[in-house]
Protein backbone atom coordinates (compact mmCIF):
# COMPACT_ATOMS: atom_id res chain seq x y z
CA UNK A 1 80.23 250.26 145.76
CA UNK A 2 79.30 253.20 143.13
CA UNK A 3 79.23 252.80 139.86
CA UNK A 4 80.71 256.11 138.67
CA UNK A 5 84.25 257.10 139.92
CA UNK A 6 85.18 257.73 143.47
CA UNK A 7 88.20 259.77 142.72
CA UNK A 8 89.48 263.00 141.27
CA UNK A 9 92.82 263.60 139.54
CA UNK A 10 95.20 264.82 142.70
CA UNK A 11 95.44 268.32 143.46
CA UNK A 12 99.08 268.05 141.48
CA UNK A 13 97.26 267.25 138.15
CA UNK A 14 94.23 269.36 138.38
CA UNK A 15 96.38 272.49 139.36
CA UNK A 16 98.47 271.62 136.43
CA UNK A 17 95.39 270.87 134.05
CA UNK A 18 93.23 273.75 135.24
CA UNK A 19 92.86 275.59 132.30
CA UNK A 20 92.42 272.58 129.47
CA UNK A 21 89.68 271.53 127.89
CA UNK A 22 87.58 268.78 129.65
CA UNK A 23 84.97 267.73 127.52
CA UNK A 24 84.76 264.24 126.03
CA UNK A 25 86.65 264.12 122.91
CA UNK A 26 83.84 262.65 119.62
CA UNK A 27 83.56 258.94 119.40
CA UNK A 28 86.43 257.77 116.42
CA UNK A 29 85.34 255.15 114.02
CA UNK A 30 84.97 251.62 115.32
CA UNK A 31 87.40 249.09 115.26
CA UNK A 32 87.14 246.32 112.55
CA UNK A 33 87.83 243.89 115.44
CA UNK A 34 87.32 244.11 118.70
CA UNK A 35 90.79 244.56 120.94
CA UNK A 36 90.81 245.34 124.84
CA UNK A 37 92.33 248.41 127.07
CA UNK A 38 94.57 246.43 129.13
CA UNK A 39 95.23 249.36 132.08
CA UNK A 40 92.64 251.83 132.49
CA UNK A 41 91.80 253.76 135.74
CA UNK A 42 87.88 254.17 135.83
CA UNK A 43 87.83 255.11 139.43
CA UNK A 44 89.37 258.30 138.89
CA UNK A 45 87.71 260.36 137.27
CA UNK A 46 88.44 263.88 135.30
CA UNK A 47 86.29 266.55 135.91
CA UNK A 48 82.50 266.49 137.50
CA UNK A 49 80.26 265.40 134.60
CA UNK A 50 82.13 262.73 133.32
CA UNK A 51 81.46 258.67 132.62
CA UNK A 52 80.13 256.63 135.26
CA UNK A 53 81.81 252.95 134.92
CA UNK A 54 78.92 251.87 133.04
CA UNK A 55 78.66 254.43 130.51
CA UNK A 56 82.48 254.07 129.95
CA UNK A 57 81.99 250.54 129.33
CA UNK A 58 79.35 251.05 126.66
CA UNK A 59 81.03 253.90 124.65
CA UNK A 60 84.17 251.77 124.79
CA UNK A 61 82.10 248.34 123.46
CA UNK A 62 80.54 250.74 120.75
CA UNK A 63 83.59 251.51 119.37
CA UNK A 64 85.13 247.88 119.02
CA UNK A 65 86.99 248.19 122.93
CA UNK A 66 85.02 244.98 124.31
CA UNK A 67 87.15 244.25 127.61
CA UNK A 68 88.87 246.15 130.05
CA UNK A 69 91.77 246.03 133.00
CA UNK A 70 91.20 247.96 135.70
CA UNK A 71 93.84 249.05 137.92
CA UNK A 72 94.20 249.78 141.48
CA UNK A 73 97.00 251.83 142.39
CA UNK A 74 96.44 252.26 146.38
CA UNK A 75 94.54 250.17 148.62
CA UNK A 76 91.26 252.12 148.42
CA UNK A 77 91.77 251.36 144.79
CA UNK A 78 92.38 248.22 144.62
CA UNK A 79 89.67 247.57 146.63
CA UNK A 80 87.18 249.33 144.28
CA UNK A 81 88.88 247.41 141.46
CA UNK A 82 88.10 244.09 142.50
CA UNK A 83 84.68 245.29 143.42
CA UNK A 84 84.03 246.85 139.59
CA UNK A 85 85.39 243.52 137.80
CA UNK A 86 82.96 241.28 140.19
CA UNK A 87 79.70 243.31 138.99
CA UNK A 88 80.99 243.99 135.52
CA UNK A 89 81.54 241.16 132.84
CA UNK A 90 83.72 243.83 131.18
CA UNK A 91 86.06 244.35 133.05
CA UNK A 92 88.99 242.13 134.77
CA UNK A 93 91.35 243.78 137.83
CA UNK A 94 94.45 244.64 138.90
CA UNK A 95 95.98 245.49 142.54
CA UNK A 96 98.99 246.72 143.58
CA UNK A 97 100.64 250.23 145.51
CA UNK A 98 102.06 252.18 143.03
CA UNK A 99 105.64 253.02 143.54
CA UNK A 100 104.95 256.34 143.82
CA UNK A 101 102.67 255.17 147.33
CA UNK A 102 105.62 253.40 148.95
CA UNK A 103 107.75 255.94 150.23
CA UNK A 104 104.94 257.67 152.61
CA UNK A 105 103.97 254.09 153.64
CA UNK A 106 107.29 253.26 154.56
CA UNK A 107 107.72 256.11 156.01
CA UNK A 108 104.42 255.79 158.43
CA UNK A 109 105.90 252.17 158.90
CA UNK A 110 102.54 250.80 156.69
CA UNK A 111 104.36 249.43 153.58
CA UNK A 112 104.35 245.37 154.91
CA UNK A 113 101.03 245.67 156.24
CA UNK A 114 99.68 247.30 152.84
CA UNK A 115 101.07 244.43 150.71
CA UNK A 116 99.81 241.78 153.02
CA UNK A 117 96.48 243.90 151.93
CA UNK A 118 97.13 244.00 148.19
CA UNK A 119 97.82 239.87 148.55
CA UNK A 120 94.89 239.19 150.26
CA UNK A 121 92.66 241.40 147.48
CA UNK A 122 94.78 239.66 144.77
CA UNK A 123 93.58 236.12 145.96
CA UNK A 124 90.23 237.32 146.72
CA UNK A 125 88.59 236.90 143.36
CA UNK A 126 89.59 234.84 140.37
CA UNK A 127 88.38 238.23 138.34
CA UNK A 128 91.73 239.84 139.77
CA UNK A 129 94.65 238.86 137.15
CA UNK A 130 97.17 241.18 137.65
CA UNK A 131 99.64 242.22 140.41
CA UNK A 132 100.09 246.17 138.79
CA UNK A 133 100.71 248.50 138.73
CA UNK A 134 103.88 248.00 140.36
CA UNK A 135 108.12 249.49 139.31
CA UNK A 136 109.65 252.25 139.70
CA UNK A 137 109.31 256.23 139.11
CA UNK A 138 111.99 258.31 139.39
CA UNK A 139 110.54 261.77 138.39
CA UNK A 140 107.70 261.80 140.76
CA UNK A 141 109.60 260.30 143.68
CA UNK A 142 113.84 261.59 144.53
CA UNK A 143 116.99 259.41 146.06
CA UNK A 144 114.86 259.85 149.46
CA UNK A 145 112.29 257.28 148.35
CA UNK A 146 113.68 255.18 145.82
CA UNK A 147 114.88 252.23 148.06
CA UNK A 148 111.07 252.06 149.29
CA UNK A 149 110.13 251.56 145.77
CA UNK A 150 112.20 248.70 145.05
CA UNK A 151 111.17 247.09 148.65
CA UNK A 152 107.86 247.17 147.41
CA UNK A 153 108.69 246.07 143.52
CA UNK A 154 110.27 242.98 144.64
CA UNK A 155 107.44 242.44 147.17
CA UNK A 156 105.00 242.84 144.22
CA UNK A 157 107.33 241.02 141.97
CA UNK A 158 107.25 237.72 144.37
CA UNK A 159 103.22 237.88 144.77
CA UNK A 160 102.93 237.82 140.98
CA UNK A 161 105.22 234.94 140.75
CA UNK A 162 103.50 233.13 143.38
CA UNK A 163 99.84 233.94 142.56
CA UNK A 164 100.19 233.14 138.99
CA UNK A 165 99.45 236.64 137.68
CA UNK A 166 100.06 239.34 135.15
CA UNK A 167 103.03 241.40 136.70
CA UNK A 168 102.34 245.32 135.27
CA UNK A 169 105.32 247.21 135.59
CA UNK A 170 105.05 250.92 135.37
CA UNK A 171 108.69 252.15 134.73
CA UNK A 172 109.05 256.34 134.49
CA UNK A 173 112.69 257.54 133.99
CA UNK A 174 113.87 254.11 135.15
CA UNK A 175 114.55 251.68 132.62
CA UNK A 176 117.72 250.36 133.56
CA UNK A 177 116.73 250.06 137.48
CA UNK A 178 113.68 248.18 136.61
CA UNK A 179 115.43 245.38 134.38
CA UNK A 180 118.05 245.35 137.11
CA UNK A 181 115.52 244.06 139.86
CA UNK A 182 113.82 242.05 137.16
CA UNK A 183 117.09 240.40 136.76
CA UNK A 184 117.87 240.28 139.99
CA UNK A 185 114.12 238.42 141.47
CA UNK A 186 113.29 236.97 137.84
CA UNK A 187 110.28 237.74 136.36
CA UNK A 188 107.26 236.12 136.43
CA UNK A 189 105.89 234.05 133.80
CA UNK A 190 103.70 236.71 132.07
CA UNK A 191 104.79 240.81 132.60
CA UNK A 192 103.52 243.99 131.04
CA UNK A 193 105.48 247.12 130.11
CA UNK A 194 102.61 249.30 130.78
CA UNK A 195 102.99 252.54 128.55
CA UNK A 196 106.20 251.51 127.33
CA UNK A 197 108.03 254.59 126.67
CA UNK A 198 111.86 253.34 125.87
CA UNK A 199 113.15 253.42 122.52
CA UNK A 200 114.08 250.20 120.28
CA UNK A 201 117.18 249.36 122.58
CA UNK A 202 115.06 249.28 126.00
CA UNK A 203 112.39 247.45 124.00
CA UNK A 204 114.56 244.47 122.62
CA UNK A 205 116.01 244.08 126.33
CA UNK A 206 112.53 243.76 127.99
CA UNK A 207 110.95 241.57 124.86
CA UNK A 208 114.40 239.16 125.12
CA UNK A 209 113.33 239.03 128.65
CA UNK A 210 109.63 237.64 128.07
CA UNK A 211 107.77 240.71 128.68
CA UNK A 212 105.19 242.05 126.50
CA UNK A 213 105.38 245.93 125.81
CA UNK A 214 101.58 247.85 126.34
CA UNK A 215 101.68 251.10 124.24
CA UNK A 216 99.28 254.03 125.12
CA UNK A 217 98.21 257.27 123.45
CA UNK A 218 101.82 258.53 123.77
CA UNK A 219 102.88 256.69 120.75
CA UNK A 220 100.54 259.24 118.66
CA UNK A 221 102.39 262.04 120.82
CA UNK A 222 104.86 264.52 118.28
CA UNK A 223 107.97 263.81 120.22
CA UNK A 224 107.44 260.27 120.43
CA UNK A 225 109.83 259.25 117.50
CA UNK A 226 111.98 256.66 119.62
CA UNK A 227 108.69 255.11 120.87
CA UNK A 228 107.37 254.79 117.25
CA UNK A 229 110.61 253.36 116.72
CA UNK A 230 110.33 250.80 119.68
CA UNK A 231 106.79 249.98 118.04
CA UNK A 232 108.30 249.07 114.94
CA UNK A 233 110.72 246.21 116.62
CA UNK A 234 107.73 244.78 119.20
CA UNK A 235 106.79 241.67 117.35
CA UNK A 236 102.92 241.03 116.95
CA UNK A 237 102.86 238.44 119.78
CA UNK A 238 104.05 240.64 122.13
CA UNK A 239 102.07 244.01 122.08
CA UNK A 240 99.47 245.44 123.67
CA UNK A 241 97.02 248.48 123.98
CA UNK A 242 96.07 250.88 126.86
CA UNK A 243 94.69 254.27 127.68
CA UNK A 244 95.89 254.50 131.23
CA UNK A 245 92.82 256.71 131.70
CA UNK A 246 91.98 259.12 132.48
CA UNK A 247 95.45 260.38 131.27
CA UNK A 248 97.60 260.30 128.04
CA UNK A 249 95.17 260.98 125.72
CA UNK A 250 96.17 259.81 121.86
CA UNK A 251 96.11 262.77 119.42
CA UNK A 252 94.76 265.17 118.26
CA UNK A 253 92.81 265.25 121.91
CA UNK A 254 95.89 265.55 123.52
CA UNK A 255 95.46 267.46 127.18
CA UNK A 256 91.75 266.23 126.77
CA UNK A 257 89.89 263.82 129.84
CA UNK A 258 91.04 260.14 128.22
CA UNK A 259 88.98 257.09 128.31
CA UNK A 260 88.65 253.37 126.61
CA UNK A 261 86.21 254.92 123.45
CA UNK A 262 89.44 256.57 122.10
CA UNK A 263 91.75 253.25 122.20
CA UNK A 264 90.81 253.36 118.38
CA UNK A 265 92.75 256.50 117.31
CA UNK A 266 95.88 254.04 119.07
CA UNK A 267 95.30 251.09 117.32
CA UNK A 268 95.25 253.02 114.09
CA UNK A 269 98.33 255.27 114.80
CA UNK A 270 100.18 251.79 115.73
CA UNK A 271 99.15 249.82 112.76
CA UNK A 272 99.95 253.24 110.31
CA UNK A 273 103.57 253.46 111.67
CA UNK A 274 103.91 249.80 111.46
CA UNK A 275 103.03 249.49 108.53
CA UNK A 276 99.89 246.57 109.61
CA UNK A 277 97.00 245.57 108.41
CA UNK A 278 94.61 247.56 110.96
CA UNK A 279 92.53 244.37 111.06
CA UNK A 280 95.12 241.83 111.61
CA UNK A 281 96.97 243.64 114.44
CA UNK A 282 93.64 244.06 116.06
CA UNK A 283 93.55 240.64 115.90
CA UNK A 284 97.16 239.92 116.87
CA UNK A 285 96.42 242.43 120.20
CA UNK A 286 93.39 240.99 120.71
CA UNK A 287 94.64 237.55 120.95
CA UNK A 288 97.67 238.53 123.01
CA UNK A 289 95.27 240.06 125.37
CA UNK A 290 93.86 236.06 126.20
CA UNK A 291 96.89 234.75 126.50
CA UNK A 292 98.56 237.41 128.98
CA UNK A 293 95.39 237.51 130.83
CA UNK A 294 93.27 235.20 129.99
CA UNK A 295 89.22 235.14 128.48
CA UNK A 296 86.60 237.26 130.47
């Protein structure tokens, strides 16, 4: 295993991104307690002199961002996940095919043979606790491939239920789909909203359903007004913090390479248009954090 990241943004993202700026954004001010970046993708990494996993680990602890899930989205991935959270105390994984990989694996007739992989990873190591990130995305992926993604969502849905893990669902244009199949398998026990992005309505349906709603650096975003207002009915108890880094970097480094350090500028835009104590809902997140996915 490296330490540093094995993987570039696809050519989609770094055609798109071409002409941004890519260097590291300043350290923000520490956190007055510590919290944890509960999805982060260190093995992809966002331009050539960027962090290796141990320097992003140590910028994020300086900064008050103690703990970290890493998440495999594709078997090579996942693999590498479970790898990093064995050598690093820091860190604690996540497996899964993201939805957007199950369409060409069905296709190629790999899809069951993949998830038989992404079980045997997820009960390889009692540092895995998550079965993410898993769903459905319907910009990335048209009618052709949808039905693939929601074989392999209730695939992922029944490992999570019968491993005992953290379900992270990553849900893009498809809020009403997802709760459907939700409804439809039940969820799990404990399940993750990763970078929520409904508004209040979508929000009170997924928290009356158990789940607990992770909000990234979008919620900073300009346009984001019916997140912020999703925020605003998430009780403490149920929310979370991520950077899904490399991506979705919190303002004003918007369009900038993302990483745990900057989980700060979040937390601070969540607690402002809450109206929180920046202290207490680091605690609140920080305790939510142990009991979705338990103490590393």
């Amino acid at each position: 295993m490296t330490d540093g990241p094995i993987r570039s943004r696809s050519a989609t993202e770094e055609a798109s991104g071409s002409r941004r700026d890519r260097t590291r954004p300043p350290a923000p001010e520490p956190l007055p307690h510590p919290v944890a970046d509960n999805h982060c993708h260190l093995d992809i990494s966002d331009g050539d002199d960027w962090f290796s996993t141990e320097e992003a680990i140590a910028a994020a602890a300086e900064v008050g961002v103690t703990r970290i899930v890493q998440i495999g989205c594709d078997l090579p991935g996942a693999r590498w996940a479970v790898e990093a959270a064995e050598r690093h105390d820091a860190l604690v994984a996540g497996v899964a095919l993201h939805p957007n990989e199950a369409p060409g694996l069905a296709e190629a007739g790999e899809l069951d043979a993949a998830i038989d992989e992404i079980e045997r990873l997820a009960t390889s190591s009692d540092r895995v606790r998550v079965v993410g990130e898993t769903g459905l995305d319907h910009f990335r992926t048209g009618l052709e491939g949808r039905d693939a993604q929601v074989a392999s969502f209730r695939r992922h849905i029944d490992l999570a239920k019968r491993l005992d893990k953290v379900l992270m669902i990553h849900d893009r244009d498809a809020h009403d789909e997802v709760l459907r199949v939700i409804d439809e398998e039940g969820p799990p026990d404990r399940w993750v909203m990763h970078c929520f992005s409904g508004d209040a309505t979508v929000a009170r349906a997924c928290l009356d359903r158990g789940a607990h709603l992770s909000f990234a650096g979008t919620v900073t975003f300009k346009n984001a007004g019916a997140l912020r207002g999703a925020l605003r009915v998430t009780p403490w108890d149920r929310i979370l913090v991520e950077t899904d880094a490399p991506f979705l970097t919190p303002m004003p480094y918007r369009g900038r390479p993302n990483a745990s350090y900057l989980v700060p500028l979040t937390m601070r835009a969540m607690a402002e248009v809450r109206g929180d104590d920046l202290g207490g809902l680091c605690a609140a997140v920080d305790a939510t954090t142990t009991a979705v996915f338990g103490a590393w």
